[in-house]
ModelCIF file with pLDDT and N, C-alpha, C, O atoms, coordinates in Angstrom:
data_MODEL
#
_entry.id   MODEL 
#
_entity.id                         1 
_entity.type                       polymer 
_entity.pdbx_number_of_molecules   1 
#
_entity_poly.entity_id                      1 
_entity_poly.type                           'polypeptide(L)' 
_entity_poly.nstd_linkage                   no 
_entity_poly.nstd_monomer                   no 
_entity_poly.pdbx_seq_one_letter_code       
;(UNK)(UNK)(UNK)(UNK)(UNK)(UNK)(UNK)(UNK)(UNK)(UNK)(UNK)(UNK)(UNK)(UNK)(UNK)(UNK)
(UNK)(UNK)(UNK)(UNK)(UNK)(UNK)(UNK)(UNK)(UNK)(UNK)(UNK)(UNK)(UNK)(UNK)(UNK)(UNK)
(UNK)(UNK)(UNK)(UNK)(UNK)(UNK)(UNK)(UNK)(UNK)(UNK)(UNK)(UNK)(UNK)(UNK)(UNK)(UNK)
;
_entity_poly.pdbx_seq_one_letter_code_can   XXXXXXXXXXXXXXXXXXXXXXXXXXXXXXXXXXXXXXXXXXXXXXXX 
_entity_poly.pdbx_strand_id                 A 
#
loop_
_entity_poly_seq.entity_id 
_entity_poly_seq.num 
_entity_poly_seq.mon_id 
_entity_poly_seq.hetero 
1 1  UNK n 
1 2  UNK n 
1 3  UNK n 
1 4  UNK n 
1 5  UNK n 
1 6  UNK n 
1 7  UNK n 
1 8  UNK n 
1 9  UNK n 
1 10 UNK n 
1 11 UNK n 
1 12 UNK n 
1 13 UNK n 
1 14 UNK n 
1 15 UNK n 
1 16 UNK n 
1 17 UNK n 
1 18 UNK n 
1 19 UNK n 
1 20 UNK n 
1 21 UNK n 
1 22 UNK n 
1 23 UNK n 
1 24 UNK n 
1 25 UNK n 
1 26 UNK n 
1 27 UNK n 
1 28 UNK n 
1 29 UNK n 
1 30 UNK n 
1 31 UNK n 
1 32 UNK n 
1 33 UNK n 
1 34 UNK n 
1 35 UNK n 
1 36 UNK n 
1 37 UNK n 
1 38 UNK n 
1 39 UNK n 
1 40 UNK n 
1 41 UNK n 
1 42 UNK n 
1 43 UNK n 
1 44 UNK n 
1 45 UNK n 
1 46 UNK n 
1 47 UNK n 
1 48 UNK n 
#
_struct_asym.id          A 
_struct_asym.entity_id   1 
#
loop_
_ma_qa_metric.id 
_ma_qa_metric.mode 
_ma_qa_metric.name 
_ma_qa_metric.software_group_id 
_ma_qa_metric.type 
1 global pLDDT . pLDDT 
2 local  pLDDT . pLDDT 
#
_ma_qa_metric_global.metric_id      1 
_ma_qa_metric_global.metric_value   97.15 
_ma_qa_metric_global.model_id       1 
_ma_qa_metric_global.ordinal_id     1 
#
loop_
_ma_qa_metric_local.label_asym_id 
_ma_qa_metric_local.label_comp_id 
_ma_qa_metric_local.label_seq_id 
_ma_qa_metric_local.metric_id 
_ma_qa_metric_local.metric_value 
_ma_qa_metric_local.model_id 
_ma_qa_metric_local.ordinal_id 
A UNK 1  2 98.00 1 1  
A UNK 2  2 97.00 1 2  
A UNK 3  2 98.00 1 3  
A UNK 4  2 98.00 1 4  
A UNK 5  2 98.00 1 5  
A UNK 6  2 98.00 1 6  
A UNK 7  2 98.00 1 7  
A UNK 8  2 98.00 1 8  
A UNK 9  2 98.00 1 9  
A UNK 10 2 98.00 1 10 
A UNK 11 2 98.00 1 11 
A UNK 12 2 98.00 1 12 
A UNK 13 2 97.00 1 13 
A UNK 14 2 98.00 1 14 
A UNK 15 2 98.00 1 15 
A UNK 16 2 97.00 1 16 
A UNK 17 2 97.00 1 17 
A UNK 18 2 97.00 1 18 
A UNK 19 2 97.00 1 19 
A UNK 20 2 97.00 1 20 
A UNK 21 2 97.00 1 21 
A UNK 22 2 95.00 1 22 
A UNK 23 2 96.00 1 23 
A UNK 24 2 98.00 1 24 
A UNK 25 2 97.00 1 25 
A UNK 26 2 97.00 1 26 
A UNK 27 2 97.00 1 27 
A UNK 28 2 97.00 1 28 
A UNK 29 2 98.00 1 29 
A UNK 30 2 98.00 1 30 
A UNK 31 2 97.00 1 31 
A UNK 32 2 98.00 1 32 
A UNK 33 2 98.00 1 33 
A UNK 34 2 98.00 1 34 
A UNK 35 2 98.00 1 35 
A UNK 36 2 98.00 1 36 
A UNK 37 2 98.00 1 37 
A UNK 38 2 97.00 1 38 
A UNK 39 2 97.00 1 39 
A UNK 40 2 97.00 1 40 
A UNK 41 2 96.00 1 41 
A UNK 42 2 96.00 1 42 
A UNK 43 2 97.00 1 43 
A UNK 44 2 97.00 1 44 
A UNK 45 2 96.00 1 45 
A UNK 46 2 95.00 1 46 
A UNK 47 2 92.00 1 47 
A UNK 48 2 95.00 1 48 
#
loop_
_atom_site.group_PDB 
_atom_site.id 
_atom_site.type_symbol 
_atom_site.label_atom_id 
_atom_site.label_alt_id 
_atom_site.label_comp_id 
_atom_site.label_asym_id 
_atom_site.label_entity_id 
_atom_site.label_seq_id 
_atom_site.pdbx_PDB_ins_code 
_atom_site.Cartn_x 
_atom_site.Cartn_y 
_atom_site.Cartn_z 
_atom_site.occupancy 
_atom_site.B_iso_or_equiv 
_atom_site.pdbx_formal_charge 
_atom_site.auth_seq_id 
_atom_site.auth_comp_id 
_atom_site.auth_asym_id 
_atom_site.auth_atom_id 
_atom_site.pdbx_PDB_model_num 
ATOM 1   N N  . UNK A 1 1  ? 92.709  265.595 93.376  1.00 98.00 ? 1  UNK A N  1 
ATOM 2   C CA . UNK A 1 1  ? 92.222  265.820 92.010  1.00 98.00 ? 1  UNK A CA 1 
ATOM 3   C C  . UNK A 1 1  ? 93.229  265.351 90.967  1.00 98.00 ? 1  UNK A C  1 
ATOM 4   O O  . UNK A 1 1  ? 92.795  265.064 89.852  1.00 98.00 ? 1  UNK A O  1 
ATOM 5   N N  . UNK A 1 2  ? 94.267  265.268 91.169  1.00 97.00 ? 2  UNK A N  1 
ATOM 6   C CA . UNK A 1 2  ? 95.965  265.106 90.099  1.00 97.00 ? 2  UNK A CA 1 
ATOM 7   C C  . UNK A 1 2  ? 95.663  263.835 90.117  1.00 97.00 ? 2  UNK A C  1 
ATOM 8   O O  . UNK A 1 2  ? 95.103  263.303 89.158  1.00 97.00 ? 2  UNK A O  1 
ATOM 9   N N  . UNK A 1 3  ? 96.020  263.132 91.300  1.00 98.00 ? 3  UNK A N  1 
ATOM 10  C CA . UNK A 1 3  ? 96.537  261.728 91.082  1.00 98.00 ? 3  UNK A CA 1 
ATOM 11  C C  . UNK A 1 3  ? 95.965  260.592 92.128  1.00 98.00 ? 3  UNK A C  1 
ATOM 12  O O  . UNK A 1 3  ? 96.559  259.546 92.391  1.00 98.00 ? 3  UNK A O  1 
ATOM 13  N N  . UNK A 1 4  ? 94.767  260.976 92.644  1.00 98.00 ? 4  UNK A N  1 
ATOM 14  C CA . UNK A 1 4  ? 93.845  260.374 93.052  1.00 98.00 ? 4  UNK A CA 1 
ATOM 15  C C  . UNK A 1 4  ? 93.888  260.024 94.822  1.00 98.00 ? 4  UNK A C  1 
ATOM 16  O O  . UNK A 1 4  ? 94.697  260.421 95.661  1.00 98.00 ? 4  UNK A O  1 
ATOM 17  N N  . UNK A 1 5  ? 92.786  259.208 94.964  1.00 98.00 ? 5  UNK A N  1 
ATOM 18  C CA . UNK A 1 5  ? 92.786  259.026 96.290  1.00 98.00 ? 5  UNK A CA 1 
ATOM 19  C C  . UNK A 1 5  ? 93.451  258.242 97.113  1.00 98.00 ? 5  UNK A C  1 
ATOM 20  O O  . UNK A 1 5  ? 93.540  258.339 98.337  1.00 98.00 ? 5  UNK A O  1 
ATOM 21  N N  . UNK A 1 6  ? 94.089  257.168 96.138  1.00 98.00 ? 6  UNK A N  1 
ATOM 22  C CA . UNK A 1 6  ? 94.971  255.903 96.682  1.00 98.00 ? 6  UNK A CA 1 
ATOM 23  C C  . UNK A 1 6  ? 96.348  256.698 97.117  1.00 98.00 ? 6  UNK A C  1 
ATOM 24  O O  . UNK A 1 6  ? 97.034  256.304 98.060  1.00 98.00 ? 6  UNK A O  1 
ATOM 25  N N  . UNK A 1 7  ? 96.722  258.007 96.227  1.00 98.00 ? 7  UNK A N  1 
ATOM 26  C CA . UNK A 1 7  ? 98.066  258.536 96.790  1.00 98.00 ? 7  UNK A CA 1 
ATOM 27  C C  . UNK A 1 7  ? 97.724  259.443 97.901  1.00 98.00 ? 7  UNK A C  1 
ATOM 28  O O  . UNK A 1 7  ? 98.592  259.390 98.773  1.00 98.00 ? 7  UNK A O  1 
ATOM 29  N N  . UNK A 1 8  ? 96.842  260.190 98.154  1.00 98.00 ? 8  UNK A N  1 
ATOM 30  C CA . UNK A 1 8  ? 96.950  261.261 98.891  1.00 98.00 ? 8  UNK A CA 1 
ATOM 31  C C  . UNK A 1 8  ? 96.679  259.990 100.333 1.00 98.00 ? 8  UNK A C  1 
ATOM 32  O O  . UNK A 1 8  ? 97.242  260.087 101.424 1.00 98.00 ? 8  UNK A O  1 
ATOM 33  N N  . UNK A 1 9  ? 95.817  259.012 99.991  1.00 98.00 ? 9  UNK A N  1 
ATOM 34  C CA . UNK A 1 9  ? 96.217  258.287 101.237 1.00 98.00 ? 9  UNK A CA 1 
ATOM 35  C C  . UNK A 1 9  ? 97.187  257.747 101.834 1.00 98.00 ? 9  UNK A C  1 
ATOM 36  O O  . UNK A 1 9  ? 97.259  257.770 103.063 1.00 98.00 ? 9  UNK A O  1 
ATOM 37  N N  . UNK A 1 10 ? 98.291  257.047 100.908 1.00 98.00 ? 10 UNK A N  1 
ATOM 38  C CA . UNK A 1 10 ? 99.747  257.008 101.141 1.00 98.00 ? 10 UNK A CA 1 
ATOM 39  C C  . UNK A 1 10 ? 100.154 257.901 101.552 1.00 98.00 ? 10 UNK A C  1 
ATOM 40  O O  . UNK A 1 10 ? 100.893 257.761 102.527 1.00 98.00 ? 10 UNK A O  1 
ATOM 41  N N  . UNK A 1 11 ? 99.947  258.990 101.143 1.00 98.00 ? 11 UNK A N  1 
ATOM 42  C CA . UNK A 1 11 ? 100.219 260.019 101.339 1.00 98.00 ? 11 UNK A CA 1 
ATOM 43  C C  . UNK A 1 11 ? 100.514 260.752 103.083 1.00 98.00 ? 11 UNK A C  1 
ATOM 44  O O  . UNK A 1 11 ? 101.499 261.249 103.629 1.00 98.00 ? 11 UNK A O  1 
ATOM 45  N N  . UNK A 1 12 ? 99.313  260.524 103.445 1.00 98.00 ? 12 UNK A N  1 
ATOM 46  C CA . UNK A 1 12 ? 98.494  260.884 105.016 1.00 98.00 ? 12 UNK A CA 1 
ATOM 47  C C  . UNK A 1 12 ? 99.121  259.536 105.737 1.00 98.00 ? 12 UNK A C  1 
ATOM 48  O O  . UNK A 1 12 ? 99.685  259.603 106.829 1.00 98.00 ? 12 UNK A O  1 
ATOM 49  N N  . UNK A 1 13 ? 99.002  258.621 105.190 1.00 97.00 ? 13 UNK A N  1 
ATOM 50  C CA . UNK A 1 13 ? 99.504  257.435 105.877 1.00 97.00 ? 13 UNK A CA 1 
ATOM 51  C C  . UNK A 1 13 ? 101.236 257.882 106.358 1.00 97.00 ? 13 UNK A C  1 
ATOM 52  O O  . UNK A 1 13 ? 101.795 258.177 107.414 1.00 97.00 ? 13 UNK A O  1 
ATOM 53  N N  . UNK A 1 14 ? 101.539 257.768 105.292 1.00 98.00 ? 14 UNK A N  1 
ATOM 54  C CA . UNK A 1 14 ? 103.513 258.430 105.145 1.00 98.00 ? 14 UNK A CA 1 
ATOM 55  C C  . UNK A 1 14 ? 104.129 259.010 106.441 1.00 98.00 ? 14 UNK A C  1 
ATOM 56  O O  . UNK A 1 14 ? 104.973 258.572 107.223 1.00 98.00 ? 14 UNK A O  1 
ATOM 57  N N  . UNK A 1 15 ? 103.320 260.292 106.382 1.00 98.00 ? 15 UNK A N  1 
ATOM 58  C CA . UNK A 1 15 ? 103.887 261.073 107.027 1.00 98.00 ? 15 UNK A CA 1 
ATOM 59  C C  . UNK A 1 15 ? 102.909 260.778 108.661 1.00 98.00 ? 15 UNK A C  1 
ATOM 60  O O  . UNK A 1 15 ? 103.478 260.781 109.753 1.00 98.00 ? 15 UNK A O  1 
ATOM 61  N N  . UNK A 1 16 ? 101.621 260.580 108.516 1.00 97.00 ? 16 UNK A N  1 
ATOM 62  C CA . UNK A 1 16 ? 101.198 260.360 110.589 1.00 97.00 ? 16 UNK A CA 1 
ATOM 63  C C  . UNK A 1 16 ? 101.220 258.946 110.796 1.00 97.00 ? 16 UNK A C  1 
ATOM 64  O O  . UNK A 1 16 ? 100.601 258.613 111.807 1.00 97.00 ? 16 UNK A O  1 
ATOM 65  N N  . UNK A 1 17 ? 101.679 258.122 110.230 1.00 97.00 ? 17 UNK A N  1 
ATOM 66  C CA . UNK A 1 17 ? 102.095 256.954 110.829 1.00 97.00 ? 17 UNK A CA 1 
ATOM 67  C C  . UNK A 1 17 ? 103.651 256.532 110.965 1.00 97.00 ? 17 UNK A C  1 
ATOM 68  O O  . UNK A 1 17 ? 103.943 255.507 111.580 1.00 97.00 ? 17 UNK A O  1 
ATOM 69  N N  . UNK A 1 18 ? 104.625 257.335 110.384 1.00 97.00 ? 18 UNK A N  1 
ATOM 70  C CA . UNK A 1 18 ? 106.263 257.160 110.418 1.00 97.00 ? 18 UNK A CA 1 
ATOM 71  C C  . UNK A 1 18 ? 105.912 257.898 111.807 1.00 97.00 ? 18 UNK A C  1 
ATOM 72  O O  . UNK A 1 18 ? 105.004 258.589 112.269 1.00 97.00 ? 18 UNK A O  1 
ATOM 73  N N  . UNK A 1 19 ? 107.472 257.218 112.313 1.00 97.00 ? 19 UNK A N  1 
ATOM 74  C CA . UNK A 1 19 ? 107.457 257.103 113.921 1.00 97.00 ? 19 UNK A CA 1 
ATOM 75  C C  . UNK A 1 19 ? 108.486 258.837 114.106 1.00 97.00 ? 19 UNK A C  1 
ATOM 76  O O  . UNK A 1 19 ? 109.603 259.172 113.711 1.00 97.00 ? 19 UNK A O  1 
ATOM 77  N N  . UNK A 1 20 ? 107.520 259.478 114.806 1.00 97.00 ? 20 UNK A N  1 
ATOM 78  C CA . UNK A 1 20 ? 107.381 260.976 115.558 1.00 97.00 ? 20 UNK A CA 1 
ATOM 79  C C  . UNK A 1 20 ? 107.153 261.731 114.100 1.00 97.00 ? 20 UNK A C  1 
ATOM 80  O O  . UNK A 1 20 ? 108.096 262.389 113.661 1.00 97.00 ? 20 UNK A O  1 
ATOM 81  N N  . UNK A 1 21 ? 106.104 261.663 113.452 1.00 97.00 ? 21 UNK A N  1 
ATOM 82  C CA . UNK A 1 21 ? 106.291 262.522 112.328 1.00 97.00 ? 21 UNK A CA 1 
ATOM 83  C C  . UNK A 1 21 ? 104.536 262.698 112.361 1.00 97.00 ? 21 UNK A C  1 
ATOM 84  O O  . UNK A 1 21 ? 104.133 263.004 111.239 1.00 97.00 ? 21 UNK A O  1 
ATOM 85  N N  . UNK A 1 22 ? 103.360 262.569 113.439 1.00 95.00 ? 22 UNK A N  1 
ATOM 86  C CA . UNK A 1 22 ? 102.242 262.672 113.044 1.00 95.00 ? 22 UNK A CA 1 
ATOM 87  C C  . UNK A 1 22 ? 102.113 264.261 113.500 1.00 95.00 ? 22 UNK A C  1 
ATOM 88  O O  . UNK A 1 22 ? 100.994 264.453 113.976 1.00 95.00 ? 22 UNK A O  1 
ATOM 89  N N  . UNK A 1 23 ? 102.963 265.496 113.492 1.00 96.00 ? 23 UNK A N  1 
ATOM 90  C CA . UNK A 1 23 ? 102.109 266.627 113.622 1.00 96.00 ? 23 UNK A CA 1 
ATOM 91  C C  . UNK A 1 23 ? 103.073 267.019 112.634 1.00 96.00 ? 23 UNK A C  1 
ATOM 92  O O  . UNK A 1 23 ? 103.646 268.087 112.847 1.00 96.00 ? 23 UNK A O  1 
ATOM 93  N N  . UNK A 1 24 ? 103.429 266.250 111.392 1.00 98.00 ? 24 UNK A N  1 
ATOM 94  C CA . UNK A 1 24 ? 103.814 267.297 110.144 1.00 98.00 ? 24 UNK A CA 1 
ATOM 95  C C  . UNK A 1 24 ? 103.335 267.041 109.089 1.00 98.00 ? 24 UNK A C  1 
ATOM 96  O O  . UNK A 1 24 ? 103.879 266.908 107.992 1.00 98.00 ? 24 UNK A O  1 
ATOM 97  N N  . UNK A 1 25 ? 101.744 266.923 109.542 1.00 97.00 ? 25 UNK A N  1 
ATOM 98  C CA . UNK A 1 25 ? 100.760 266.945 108.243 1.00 97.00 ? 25 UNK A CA 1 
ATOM 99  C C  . UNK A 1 25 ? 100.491 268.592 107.721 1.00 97.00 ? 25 UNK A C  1 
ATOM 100 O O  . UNK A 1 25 ? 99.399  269.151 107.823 1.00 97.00 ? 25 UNK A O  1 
ATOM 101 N N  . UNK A 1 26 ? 101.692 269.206 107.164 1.00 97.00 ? 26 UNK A N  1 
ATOM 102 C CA . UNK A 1 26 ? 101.944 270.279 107.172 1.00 97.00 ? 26 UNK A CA 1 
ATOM 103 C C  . UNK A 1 26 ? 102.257 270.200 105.524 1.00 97.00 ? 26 UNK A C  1 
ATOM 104 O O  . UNK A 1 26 ? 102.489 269.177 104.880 1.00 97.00 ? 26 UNK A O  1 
ATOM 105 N N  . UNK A 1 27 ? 102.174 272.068 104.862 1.00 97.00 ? 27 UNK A N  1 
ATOM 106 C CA . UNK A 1 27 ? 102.223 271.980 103.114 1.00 97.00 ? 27 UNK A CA 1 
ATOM 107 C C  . UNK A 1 27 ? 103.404 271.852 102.867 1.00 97.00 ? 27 UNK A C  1 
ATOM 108 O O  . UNK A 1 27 ? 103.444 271.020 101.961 1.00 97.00 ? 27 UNK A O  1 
ATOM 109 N N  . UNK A 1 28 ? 104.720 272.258 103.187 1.00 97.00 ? 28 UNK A N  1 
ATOM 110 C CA . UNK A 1 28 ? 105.954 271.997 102.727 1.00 97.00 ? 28 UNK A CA 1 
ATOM 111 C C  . UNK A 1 28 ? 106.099 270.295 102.967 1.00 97.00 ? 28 UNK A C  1 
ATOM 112 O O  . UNK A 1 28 ? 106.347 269.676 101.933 1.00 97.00 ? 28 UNK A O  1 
ATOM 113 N N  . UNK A 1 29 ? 106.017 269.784 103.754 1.00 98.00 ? 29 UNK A N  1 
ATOM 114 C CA . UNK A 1 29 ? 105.617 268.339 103.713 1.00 98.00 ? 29 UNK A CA 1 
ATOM 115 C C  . UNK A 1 29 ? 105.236 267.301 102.935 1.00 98.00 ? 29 UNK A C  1 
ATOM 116 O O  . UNK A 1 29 ? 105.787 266.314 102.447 1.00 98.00 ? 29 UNK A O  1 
ATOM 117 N N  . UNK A 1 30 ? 103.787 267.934 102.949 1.00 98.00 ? 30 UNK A N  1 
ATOM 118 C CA . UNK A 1 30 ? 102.896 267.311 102.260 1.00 98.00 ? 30 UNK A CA 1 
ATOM 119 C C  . UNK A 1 30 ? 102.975 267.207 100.712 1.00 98.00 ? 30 UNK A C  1 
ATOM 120 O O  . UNK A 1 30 ? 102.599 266.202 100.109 1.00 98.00 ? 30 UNK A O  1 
ATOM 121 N N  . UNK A 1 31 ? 103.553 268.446 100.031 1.00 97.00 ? 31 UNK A N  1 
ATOM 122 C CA . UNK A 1 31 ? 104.607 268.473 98.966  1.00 97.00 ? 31 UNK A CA 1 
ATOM 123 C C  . UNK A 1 31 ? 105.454 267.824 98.907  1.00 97.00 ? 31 UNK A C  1 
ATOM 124 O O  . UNK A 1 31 ? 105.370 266.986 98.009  1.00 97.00 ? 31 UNK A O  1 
ATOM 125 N N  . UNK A 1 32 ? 106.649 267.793 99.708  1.00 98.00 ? 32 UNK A N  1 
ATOM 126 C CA . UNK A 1 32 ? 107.656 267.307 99.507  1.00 98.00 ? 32 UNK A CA 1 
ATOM 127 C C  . UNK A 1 32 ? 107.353 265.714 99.142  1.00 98.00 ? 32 UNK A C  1 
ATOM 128 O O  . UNK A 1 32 ? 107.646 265.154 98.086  1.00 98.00 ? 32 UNK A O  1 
ATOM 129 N N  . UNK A 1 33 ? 106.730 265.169 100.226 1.00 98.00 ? 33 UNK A N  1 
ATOM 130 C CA . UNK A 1 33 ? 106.479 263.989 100.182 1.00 98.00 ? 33 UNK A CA 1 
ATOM 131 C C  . UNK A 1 33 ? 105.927 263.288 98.897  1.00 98.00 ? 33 UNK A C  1 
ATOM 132 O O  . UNK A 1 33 ? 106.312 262.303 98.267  1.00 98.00 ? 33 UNK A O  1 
ATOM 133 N N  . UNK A 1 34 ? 104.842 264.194 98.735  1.00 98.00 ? 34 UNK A N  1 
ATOM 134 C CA . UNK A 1 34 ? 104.005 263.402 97.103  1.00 98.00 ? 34 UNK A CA 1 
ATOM 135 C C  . UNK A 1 34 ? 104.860 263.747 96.209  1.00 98.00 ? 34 UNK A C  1 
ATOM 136 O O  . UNK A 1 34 ? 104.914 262.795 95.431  1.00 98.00 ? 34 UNK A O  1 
ATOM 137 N N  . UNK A 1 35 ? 105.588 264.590 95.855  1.00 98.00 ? 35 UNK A N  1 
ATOM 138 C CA . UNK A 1 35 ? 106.761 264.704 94.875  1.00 98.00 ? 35 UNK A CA 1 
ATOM 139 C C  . UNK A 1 35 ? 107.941 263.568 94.896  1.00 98.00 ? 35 UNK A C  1 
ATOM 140 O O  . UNK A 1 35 ? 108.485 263.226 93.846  1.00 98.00 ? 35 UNK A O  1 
ATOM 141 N N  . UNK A 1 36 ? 108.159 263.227 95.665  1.00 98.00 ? 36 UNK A N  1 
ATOM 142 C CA . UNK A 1 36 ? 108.936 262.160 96.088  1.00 98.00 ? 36 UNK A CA 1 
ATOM 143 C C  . UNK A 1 36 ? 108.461 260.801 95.520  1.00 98.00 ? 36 UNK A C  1 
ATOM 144 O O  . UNK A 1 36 ? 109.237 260.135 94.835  1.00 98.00 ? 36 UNK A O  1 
ATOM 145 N N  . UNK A 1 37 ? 107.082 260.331 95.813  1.00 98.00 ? 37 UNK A N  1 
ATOM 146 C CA . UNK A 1 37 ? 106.557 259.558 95.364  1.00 98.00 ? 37 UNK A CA 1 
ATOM 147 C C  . UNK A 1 37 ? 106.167 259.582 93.713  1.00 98.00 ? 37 UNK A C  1 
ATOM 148 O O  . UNK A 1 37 ? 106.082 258.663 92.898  1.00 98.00 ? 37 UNK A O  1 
ATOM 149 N N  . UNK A 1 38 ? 105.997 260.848 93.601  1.00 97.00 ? 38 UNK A N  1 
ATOM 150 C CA . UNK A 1 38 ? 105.671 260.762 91.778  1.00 97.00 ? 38 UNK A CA 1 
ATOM 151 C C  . UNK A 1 38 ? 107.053 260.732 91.524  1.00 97.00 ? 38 UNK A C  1 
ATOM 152 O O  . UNK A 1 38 ? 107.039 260.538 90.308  1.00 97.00 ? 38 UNK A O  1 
ATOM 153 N N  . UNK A 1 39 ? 108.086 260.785 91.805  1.00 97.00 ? 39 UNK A N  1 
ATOM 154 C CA . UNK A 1 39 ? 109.238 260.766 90.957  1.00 97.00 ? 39 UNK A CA 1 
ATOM 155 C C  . UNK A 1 39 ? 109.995 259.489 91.501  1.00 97.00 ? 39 UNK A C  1 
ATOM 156 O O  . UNK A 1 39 ? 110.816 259.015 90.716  1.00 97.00 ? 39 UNK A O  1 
ATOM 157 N N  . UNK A 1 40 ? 109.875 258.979 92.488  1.00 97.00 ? 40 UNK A N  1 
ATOM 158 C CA . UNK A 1 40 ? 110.371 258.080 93.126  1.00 97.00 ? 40 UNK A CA 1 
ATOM 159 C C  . UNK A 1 40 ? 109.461 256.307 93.411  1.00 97.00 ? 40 UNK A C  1 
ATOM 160 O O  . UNK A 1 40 ? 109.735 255.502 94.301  1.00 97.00 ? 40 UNK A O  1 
ATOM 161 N N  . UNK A 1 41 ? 108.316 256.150 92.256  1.00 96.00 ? 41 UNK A N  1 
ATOM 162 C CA . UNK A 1 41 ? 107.514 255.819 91.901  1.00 96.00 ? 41 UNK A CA 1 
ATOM 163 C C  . UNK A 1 41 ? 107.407 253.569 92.907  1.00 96.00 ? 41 UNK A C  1 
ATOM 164 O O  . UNK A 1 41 ? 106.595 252.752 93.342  1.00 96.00 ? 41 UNK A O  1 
ATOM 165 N N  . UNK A 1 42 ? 108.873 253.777 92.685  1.00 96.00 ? 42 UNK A N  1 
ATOM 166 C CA . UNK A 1 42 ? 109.025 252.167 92.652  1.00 96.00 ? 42 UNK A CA 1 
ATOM 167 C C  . UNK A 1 42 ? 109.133 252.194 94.468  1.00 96.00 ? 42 UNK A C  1 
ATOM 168 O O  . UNK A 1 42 ? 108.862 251.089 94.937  1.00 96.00 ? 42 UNK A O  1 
ATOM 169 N N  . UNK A 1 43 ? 109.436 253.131 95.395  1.00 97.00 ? 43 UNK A N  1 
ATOM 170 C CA . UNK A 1 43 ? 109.670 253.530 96.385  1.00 97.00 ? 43 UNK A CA 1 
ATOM 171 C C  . UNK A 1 43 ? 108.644 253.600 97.305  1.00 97.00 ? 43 UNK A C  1 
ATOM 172 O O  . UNK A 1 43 ? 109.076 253.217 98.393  1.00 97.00 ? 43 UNK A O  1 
ATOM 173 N N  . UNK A 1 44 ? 107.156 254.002 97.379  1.00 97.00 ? 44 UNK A N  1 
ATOM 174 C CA . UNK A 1 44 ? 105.862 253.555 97.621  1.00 97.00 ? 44 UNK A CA 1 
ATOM 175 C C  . UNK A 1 44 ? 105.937 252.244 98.097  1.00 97.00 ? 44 UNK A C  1 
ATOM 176 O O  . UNK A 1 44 ? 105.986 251.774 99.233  1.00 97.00 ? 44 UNK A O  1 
ATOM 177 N N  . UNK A 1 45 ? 105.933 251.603 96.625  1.00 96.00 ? 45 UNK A N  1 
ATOM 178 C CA . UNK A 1 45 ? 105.454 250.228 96.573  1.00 96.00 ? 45 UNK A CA 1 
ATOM 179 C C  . UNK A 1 45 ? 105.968 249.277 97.257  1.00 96.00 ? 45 UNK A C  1 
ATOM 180 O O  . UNK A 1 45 ? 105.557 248.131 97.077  1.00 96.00 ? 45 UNK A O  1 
ATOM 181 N N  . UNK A 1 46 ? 106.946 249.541 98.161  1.00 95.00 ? 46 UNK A N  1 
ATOM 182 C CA . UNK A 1 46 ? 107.568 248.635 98.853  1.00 95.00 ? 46 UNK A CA 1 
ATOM 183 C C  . UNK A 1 46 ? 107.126 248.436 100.121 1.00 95.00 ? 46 UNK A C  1 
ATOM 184 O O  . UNK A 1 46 ? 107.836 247.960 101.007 1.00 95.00 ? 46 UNK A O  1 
ATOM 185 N N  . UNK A 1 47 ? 105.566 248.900 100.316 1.00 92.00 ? 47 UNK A N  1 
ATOM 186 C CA . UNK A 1 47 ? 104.551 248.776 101.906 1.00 92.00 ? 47 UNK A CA 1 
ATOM 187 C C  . UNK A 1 47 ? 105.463 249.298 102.606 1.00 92.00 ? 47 UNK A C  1 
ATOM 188 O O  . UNK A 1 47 ? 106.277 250.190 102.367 1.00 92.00 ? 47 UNK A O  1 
ATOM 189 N N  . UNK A 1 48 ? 105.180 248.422 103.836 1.00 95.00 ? 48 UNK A N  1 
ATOM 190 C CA . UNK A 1 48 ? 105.572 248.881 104.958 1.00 95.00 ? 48 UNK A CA 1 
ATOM 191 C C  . UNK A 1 48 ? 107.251 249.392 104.768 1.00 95.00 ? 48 UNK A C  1 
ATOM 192 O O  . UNK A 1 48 ? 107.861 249.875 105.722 1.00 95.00 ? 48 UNK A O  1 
#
């Protein structure tokens, strides 16, 4: 609802596709992570 669907998919992408990290689709996580990205903005964008 905040900041749309393109991040929360980065988002999901981030964390179960980095290598041994797909069972911490978890809320302290899942926070941490999108906070990271809204403040860390240019950091995303660098794909893979």
């Amino acid at each position: 609802d905040r900041h749309g669907a393109p991040h929360v998919t980065l988002l999901i992408r981030t964390i179960i596709e980095s290598e041994g990290n797909a069972n911490a689709l978890i809320e302290p996580v899942i926070s941490a992570v999108s906070k990271l990205m809204v403040f860390e903005r240019e950091w995303p964008n660098r794909g893979l």
